[in-house]
C-alpha atoms as a PDB file:
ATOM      1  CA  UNK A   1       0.000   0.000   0.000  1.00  0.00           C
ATOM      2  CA  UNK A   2       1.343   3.496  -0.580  1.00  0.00           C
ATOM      3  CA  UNK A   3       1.938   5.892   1.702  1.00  0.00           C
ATOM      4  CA  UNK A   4      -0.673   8.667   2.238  1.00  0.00           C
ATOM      5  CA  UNK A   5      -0.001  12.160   2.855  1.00  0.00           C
ATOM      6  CA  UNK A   6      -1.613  13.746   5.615  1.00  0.00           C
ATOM      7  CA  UNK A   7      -2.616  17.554   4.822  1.00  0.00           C
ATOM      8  CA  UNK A   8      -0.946  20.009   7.457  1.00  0.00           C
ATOM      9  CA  UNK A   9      -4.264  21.861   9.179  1.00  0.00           C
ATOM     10  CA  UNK A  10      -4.170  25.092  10.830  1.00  0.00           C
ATOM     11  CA  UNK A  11      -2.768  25.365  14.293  1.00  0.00           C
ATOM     12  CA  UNK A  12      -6.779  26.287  15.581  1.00  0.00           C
ATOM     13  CA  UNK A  13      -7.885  22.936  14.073  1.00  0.00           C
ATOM     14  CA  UNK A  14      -5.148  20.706  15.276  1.00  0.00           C
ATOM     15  CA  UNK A  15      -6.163  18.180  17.864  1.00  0.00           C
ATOM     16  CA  UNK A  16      -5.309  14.273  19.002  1.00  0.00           C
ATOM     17  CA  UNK A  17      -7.492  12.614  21.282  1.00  0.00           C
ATOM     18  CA  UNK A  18      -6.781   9.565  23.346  1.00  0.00           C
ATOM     19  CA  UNK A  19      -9.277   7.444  24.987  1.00  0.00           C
ATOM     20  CA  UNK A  20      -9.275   4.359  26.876  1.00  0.00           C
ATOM     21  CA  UNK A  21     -12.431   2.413  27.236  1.00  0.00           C
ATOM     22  CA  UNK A  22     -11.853   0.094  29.867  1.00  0.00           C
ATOM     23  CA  UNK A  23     -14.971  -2.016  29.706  1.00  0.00           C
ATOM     24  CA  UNK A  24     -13.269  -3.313  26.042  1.00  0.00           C
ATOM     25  CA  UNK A  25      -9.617  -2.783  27.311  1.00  0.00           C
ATOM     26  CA  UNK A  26      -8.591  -0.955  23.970  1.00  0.00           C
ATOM     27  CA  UNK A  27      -7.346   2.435  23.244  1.00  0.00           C
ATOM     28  CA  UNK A  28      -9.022   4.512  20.333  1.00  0.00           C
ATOM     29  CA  UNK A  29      -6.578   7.415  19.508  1.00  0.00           C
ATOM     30  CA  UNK A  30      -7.334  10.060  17.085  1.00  0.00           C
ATOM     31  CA  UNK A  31      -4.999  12.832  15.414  1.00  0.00           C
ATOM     32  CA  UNK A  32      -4.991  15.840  13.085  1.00  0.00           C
ATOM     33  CA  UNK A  33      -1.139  17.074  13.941  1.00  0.00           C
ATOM     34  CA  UNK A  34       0.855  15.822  11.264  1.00  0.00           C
ATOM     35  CA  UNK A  35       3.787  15.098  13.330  1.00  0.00           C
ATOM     36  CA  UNK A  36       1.879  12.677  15.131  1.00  0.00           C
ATOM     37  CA  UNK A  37      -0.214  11.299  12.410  1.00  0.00           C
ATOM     38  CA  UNK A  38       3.244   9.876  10.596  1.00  0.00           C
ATOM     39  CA  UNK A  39       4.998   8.934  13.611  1.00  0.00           C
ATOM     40  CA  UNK A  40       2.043   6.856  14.987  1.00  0.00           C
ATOM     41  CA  UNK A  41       1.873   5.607  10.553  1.00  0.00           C
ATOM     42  CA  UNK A  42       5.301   4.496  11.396  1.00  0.00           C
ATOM     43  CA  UNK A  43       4.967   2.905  14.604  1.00  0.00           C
ATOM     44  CA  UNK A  44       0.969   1.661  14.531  1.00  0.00           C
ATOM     45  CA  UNK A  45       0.427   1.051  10.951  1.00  0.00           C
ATOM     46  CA  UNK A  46      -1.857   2.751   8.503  1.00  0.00           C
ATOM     47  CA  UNK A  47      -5.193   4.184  10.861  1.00  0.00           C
ATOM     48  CA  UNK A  48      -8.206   2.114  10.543  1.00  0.00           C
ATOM     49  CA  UNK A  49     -10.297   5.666   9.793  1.00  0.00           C
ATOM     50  CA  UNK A  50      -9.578   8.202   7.562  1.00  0.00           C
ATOM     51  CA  UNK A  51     -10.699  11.789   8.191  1.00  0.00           C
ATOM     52  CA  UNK A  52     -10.547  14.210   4.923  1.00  0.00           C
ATOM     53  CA  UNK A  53     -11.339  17.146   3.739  1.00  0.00           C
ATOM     54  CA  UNK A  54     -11.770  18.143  -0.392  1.00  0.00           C
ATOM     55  CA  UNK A  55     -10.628  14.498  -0.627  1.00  0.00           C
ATOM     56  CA  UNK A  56      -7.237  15.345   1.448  1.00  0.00           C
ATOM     57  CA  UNK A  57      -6.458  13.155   4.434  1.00  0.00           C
ATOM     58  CA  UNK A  58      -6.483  15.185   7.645  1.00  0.00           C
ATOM     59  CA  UNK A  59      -6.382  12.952  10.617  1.00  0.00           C
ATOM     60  CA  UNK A  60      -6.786   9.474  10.931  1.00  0.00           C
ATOM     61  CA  UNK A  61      -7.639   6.788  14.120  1.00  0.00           C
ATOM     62  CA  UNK A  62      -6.487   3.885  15.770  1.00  0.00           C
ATOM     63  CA  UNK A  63      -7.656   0.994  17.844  1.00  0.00           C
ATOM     64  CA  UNK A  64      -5.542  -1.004  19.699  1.00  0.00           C
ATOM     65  CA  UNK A  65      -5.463  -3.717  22.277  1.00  0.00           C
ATOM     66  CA  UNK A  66      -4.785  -1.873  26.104  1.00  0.00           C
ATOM     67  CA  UNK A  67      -2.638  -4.897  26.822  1.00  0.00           C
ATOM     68  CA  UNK A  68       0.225  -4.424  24.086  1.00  0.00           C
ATOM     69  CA  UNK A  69       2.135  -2.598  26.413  1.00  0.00           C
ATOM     70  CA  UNK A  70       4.597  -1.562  23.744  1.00  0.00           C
ATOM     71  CA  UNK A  71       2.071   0.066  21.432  1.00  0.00           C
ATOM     72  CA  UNK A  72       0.510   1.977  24.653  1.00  0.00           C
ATOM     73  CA  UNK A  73       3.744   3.329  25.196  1.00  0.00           C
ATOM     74  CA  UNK A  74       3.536   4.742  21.761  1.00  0.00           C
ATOM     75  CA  UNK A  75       0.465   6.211  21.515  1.00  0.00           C
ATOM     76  CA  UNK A  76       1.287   7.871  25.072  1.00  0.00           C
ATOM     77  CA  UNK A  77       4.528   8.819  24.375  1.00  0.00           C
ATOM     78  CA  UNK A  78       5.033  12.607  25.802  1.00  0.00           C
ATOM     79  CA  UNK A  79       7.462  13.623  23.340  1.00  0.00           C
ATOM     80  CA  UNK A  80       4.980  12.608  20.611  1.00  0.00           C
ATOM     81  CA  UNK A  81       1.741  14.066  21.700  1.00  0.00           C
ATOM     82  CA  UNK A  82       2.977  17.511  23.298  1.00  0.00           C
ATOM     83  CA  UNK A  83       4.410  20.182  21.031  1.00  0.00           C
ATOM     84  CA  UNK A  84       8.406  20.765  21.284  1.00  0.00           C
ATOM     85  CA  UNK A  85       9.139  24.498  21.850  1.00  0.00           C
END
């Protein structure tokens, strides 16, 4: 599969959201930030949902298991979900 671009959005309109449901033990996570959106392409795999806009591709989510440890690490990674300075 080739890789898909992400568009970059405006800083007002980027997001990523994060929740754990508990009852299902998974982890949906959801992100507009482009930064985020490749690294997570790079260490998740391609999102399961596609958000676009005009036919461009800006944000996409993932589902995982709350048990792979290593992928929850990811996704919660500080340095990948907070902006640098």
């Amino acid at each position: 599969m080739a890789k898909k671009k992400i568009k970059t959005v405006s800083l007002e309109e980027q997001e990523t959201t994060i929740n754990v449901d508990y009852f299902s033990k998974t982890i949906s996570a959801f992100t507009s930030k482009k930064s985020v959106y490749d690294k997570w392409c790079k260490d998740l795999g391609e999102p399961i949902e596609i958000a676009t806009e005009k036919g461009r591709i800006v944000g996409g989510t993932w589902r995982i298991p709350a048990e792979d440890r290593n992928i929850t690490k990811k996704i919660f990674s500080i340095s990948t979900v907070v902006p640098k300075k």
